[in-house]
Protein backbone atom coordinates (compact mmCIF):
# COMPACT_ATOMS: atom_id res chain seq x y z
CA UNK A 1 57.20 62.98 36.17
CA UNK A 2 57.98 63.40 32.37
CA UNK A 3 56.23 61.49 29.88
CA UNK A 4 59.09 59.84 28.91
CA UNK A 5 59.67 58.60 32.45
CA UNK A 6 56.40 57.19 32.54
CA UNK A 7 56.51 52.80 32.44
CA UNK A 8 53.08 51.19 32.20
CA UNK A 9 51.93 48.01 30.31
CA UNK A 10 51.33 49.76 27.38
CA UNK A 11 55.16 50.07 27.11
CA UNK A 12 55.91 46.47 27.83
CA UNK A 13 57.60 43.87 24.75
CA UNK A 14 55.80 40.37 25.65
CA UNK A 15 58.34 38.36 23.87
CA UNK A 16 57.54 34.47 23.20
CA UNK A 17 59.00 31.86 22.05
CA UNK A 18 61.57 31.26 19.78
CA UNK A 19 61.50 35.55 19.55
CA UNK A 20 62.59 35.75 23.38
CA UNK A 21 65.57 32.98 22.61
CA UNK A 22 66.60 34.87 19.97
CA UNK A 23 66.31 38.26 21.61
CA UNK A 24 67.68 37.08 25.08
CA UNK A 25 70.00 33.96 23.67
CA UNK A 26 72.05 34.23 27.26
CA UNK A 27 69.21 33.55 29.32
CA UNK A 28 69.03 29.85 27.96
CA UNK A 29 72.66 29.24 26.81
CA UNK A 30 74.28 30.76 29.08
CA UNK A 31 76.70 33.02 26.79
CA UNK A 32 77.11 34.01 22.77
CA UNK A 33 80.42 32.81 23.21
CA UNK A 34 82.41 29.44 22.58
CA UNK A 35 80.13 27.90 25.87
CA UNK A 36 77.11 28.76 24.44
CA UNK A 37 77.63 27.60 21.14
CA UNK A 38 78.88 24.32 22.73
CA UNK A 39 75.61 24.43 24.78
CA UNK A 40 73.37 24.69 21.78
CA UNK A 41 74.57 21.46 20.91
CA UNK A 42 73.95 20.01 24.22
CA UNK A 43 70.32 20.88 23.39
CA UNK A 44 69.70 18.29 20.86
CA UNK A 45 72.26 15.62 21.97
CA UNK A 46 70.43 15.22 25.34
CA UNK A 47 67.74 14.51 23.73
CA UNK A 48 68.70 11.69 21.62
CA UNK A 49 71.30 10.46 25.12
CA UNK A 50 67.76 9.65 26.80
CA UNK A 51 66.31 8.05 23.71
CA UNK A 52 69.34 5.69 24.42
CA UNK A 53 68.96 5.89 28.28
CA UNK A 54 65.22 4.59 27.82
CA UNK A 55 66.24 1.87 26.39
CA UNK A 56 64.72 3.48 23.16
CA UNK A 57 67.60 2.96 21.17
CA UNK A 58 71.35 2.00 21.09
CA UNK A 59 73.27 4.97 20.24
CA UNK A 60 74.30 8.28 19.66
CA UNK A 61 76.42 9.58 16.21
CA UNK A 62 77.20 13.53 16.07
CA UNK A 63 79.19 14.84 13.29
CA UNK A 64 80.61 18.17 12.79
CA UNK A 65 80.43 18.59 9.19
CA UNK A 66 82.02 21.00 6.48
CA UNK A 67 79.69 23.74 6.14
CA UNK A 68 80.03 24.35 9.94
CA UNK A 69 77.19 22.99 10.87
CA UNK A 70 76.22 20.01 13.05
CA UNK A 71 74.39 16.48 12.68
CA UNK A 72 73.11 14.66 15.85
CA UNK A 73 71.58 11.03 14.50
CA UNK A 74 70.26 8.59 16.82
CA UNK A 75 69.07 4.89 15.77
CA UNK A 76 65.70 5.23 18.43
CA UNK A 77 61.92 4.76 17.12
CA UNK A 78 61.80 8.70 15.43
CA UNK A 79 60.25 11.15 16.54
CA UNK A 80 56.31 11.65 16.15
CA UNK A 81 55.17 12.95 12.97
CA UNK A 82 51.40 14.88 13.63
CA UNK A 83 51.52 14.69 9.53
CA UNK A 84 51.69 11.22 10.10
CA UNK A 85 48.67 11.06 12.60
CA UNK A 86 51.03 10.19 14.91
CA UNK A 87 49.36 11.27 18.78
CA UNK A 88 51.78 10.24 21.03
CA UNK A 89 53.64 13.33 21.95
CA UNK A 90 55.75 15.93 21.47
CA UNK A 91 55.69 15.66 17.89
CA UNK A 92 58.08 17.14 16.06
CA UNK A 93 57.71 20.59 15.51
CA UNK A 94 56.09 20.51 19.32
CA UNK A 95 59.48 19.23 20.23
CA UNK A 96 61.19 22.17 18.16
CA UNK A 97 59.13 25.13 18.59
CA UNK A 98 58.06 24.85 22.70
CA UNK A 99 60.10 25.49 25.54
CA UNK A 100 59.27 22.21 27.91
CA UNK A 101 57.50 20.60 25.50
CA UNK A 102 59.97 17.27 25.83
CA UNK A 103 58.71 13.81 26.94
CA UNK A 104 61.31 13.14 30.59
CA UNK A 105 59.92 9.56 30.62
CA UNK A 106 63.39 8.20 32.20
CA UNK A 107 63.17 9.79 35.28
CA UNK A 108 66.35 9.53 36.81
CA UNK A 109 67.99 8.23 33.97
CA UNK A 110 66.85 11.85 32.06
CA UNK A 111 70.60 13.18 31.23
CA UNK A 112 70.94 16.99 32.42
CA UNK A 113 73.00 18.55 29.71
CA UNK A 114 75.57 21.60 31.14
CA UNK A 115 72.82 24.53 31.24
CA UNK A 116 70.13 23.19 33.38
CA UNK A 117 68.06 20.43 34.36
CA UNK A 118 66.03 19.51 31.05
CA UNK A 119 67.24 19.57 27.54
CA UNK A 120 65.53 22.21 25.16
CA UNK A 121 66.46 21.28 21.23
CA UNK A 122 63.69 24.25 20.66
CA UNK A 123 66.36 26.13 22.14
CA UNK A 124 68.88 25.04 19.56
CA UNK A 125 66.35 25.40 16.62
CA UNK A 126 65.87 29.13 17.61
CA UNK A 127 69.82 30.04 17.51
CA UNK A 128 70.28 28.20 14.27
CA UNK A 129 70.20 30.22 11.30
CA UNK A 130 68.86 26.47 9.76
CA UNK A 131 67.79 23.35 11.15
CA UNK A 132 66.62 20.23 8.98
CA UNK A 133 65.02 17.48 11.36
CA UNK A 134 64.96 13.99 9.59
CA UNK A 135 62.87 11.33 10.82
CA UNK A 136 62.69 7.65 9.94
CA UNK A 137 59.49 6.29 11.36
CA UNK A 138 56.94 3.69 10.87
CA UNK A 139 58.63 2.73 6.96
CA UNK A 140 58.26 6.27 5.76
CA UNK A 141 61.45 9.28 6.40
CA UNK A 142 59.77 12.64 7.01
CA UNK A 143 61.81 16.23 6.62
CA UNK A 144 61.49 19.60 8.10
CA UNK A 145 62.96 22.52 7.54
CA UNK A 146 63.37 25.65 9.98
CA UNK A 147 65.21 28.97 9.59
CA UNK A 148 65.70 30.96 12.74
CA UNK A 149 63.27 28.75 14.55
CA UNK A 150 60.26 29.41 12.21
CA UNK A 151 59.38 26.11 10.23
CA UNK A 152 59.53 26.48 6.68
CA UNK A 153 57.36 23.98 5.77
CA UNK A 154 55.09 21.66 7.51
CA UNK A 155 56.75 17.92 7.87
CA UNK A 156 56.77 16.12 4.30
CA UNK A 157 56.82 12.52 3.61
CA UNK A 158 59.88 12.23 0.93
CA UNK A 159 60.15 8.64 0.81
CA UNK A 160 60.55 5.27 2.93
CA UNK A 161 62.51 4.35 5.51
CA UNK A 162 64.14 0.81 6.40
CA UNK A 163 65.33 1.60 9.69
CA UNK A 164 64.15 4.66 12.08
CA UNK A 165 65.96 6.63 14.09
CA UNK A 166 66.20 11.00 14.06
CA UNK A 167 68.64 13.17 12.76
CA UNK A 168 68.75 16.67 13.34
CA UNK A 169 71.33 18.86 11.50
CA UNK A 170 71.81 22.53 12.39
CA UNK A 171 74.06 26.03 11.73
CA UNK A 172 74.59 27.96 14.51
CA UNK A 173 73.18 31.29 14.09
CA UNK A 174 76.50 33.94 12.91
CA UNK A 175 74.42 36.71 14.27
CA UNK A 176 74.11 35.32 17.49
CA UNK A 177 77.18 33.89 18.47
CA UNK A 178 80.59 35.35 18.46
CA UNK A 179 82.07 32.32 16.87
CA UNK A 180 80.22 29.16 15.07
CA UNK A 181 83.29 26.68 15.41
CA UNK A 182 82.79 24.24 17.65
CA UNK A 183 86.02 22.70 19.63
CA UNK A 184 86.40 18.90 18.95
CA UNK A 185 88.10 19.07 22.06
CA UNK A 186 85.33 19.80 23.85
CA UNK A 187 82.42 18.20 22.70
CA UNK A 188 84.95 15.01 23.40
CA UNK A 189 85.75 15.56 26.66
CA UNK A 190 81.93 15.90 27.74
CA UNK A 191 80.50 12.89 25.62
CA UNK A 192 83.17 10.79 27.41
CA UNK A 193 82.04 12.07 30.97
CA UNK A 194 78.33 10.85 30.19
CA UNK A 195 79.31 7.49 28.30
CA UNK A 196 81.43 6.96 32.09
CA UNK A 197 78.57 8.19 33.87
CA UNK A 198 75.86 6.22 31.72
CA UNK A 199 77.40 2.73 30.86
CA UNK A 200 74.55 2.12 28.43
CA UNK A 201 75.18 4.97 26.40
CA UNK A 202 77.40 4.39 22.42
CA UNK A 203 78.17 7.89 21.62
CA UNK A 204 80.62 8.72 19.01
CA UNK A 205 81.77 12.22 17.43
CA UNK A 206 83.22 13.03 14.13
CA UNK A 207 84.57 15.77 12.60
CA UNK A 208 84.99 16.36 9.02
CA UNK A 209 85.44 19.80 8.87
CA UNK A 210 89.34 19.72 7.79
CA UNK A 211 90.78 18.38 4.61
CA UNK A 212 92.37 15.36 5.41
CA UNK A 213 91.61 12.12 7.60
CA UNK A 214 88.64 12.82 9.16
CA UNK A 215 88.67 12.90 13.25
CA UNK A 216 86.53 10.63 15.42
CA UNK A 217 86.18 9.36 18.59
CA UNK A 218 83.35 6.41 19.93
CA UNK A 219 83.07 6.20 23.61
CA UNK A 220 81.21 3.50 25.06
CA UNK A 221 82.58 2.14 28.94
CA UNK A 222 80.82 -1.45 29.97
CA UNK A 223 82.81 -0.45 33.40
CA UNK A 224 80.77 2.71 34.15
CA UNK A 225 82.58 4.79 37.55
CA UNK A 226 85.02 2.48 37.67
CA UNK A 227 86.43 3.39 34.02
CA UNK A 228 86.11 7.14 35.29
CA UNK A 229 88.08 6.75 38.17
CA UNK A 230 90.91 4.25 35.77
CA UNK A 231 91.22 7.10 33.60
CA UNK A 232 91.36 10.26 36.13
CA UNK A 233 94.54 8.55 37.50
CA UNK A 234 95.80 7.25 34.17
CA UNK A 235 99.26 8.61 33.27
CA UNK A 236 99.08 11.14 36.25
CA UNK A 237 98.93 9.53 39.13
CA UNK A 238 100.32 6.47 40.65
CA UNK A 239 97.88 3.87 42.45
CA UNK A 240 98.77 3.16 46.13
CA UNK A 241 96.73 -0.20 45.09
CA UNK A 242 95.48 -2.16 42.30
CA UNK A 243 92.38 -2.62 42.74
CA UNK A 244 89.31 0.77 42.15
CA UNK A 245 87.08 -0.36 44.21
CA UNK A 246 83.56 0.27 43.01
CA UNK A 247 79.96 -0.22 43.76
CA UNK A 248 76.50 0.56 42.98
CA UNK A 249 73.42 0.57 45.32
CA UNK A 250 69.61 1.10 45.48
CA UNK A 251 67.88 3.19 48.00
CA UNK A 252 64.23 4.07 48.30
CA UNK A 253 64.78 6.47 50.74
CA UNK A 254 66.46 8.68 48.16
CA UNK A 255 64.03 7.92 45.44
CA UNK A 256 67.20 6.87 42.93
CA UNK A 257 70.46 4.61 43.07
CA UNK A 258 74.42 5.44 43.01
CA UNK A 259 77.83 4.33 41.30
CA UNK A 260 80.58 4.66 43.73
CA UNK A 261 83.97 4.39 42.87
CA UNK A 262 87.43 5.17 44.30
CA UNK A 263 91.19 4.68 45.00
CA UNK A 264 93.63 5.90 46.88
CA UNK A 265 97.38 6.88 44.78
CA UNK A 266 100.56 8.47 46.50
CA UNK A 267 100.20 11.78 45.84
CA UNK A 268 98.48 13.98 48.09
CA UNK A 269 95.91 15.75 46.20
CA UNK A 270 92.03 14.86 47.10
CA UNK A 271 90.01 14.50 43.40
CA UNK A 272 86.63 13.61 44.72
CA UNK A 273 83.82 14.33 41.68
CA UNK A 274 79.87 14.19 42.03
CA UNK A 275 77.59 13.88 39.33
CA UNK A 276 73.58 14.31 39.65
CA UNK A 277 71.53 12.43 36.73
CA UNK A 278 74.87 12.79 34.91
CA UNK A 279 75.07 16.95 35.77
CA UNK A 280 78.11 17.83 37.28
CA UNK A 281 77.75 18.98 40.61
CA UNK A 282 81.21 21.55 40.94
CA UNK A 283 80.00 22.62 44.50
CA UNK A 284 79.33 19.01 46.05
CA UNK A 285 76.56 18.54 47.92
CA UNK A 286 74.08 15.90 50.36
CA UNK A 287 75.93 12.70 47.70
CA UNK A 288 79.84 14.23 48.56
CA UNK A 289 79.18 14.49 52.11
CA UNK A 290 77.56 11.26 52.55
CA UNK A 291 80.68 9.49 50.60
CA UNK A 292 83.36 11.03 52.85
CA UNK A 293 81.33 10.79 55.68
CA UNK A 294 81.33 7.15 55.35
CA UNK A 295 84.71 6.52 53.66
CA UNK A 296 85.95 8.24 57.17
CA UNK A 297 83.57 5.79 59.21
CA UNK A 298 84.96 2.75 57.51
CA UNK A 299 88.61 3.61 57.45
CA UNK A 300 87.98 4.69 60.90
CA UNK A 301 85.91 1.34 62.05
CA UNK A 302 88.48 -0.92 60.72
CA UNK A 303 91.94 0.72 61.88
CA UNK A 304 90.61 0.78 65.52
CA UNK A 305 89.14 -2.88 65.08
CA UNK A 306 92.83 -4.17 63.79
CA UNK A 307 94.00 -2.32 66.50
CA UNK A 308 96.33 0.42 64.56
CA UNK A 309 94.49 3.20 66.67
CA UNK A 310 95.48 2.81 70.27
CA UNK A 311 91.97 3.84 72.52
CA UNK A 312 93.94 7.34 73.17
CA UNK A 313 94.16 7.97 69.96
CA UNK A 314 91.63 10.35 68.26
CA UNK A 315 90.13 9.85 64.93
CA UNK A 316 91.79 9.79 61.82
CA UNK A 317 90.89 13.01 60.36
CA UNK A 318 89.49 13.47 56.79
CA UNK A 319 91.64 15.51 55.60
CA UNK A 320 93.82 12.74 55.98
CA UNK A 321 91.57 9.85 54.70
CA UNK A 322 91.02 11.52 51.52
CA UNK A 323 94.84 12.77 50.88
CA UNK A 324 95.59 10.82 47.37
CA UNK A 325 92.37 9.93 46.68
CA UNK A 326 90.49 9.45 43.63
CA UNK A 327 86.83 9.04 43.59
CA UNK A 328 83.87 9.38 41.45
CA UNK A 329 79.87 9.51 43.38
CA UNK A 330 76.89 9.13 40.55
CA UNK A 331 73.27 9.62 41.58
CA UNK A 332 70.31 9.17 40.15
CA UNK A 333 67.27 10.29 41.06
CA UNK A 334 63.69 10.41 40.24
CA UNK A 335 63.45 14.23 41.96
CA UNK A 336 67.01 15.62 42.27
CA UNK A 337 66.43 18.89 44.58
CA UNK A 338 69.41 21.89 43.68
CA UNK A 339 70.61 25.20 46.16
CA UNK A 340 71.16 27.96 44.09
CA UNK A 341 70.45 29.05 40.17
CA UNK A 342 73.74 27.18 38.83
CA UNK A 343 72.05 24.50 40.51
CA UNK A 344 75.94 23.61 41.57
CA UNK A 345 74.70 21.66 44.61
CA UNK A 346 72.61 19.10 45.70
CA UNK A 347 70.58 19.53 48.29
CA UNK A 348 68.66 15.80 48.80
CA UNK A 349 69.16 15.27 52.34
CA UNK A 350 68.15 11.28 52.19
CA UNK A 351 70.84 10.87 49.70
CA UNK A 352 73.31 11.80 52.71
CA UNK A 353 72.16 9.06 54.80
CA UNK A 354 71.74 6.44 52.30
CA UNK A 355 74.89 7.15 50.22
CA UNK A 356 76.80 7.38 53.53
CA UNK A 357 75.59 4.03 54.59
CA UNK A 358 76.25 2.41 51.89
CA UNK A 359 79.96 3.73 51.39
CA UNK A 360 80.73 2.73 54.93
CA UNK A 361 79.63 -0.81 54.54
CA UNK A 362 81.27 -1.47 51.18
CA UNK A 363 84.02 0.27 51.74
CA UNK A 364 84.50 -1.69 55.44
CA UNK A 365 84.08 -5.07 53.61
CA UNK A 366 86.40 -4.41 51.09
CA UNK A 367 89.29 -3.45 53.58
CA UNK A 368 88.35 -6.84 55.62
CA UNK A 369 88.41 -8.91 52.31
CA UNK A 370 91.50 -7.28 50.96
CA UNK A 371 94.40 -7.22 53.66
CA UNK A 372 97.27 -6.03 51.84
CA UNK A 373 95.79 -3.71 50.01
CA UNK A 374 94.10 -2.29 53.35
CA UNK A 375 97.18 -2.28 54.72
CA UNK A 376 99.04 0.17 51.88
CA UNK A 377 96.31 2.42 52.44
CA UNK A 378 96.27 2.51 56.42
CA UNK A 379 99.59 2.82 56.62
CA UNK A 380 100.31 5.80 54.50
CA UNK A 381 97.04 7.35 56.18
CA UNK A 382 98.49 6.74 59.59
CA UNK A 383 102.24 8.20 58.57
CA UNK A 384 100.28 11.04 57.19
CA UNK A 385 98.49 11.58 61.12
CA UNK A 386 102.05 11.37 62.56
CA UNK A 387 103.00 14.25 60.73
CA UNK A 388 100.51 16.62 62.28
């Protein structure tokens, strides 16, 4: 063997840190493209979604501003300031120098952000060619500065503060991603998803990069799943009833609780959606199953029970239950449990059972306490059998 073809450890690059984001930036964003850039900002606004979640504080402002860079304020207690003698943890550069080093204290209500299962804003402070974290804590505001994910300067006091809350304002690195513009569009469409999915949550973007009106959006739905499912069928689909019927339940078994809500319209297309601690699940999972496993049980249960099914006549199938239907499963749990690294999936097998359960019960009370509306949806179900 040739000395060159020789590997041992004196050859090996231990890279930490805020060096091994920067030199690997698609291990943790996914991409250097428009996704990863999007993710980066993910990074910090998780972080200030579960200030909100924890009840911490009451909402969530991002801004994209002119210089192409990106503000993320929240109105929560501010961040711990070591400078401060502040011991509660992370503090701040903790929280923007370590990988893991963030405080998951809502347990299920922790927001997964697009990437993975935690939130990282080290991650963003890394792939931003300059950060400045502002916090108003305690009566005083404290500033830090960071280029490349080395800190400038320790945390200085630079006045007082009426009010506290964090702000964190970054540039996306140009030598690390392909493009530093982030899509309005975008950013949108995913804040909307988690103010659905989390009907606590005030969130609101703006954009002043153009000349002009500014653009901006606040997103804030009282009416959790059953706003999602309104607005997945607004304008596009027709409603075979009025009514999106919705629930939410509690189960120790699963170690968490779900928001259930659906409605059947006359087309034929099937949009069934499942979230996990507000991460989309694209590949389904125990929470899917369990919801048309008992959607099929009610609709079943209560066509044979008005008699609509003759005792010769199978099962509706599923496929025809769930033609034209809209519906939107939410869980939260305390130890969500993924198959495979895109963490697509989830795997909780006690969320089957309990989510099933519970769809098959409020779902079978709603057809008995709703006869007309029951009676839309059986029959176009049933029509749909007789065409097999």
């Amino acid at each position: 063997m040739s000395d060159a073809s020789k590997y041992d450890t004196t050859r090996a690059t231990e890279l930490r840190g805020m060096e091994a984001i920067r030199k690997r930036p698609g291990m943790w964003v996914g991409s250097t493209d428009g996704r990863g850039l999007h993710q980066v900002v993910f990074e910090v606004v998780g972080r200030a979604v579960n200030e909100v979640l924890a009840g911490c504080a009451g909402s969530v402002d991002v801004t994209l501003t002119p210089d192409g860079g990106v503000r993320v304020a929240d109105d929560g207690p501010g961040v711990p300031v070591e400078a401060a003698g502040d011991s509660e943890g992370p503090c701040l550069e903790a929280l923007l120098t370590r990988l893991h080093a963030g405080v998951e204290s809502g347990g299920r209500n922790v927001v997964a952000m697009g990437r993975a299962v935690t939130v990282e804003p080290s991650i963003t402070n890394a792939l931003s060619s300059r950060l400045t974290a502002e916090v108003r804590r305690d009566g005083a505001r404290w500033v830090q500065e960071y280029a490349r994910g080395v800190a400038l300067m320790p945390p200085a006091r630079v006045g007082t503060a009426a009010r506290s809350g964090t702000v964190i304002t970054f540039q996306p690195d140009p030598d690390i991603f392909g493009t530093i513009e982030c899509s309005f569009a975008v950013l949108a469409e995913h804040f909307r998803e988690l103010a659905f999915l989390n009907r606590r949550l005030d969130i609101s973007l703006t954009d002043v990069r153009a000349s002009g009106e500014p653009r901006s959006v606040r997103f804030r739905f009282p009416g959790g799943v059953r706003d999602f499912v309104a607005f997945l069928d607004a304008h596009v689909r027709t409603p075979l009833h009025p009514d999106v019927i919705a629930f939410d339940m509690e189960d120790e078994r699963m170690e968490g609780a779900a928001e259930v809500a659906l409605r059947w319209c006359t087309s034929r297309e099937e949009r069934v959606r499942g979230f996990a601690n507000s991460r989309p699940t694209h590949g389904g999972g125990s929470h899917v199953v369990g919801f048309l496993d008992g959607v099929s049980g009610a609709v079943n249960e209560y066509a044979r029970k008005r008699q609509l099914l003759t005792s010769a006549d199978p099962h509706l199938s599923l496929e025809r239950i769930s033609e034209g239907l809209t519906a939107v499963v939410s869980v939260k749990l305390h130890r969500p449990q993924y198959e495979g690294a895109t963490h697509g999936i989830l795997g909780n097998t006690a969320v089957h059972t309990c989510v099933g359960e519970a769809v098959r019960q409020r779902l079978g009370a709603w057809l008995e306490n709703h006869p007309e509306q029951a009676a839309a949806v059986l029959g176009r179900i049933i029509r749909g059998a007789g065409r097999d």
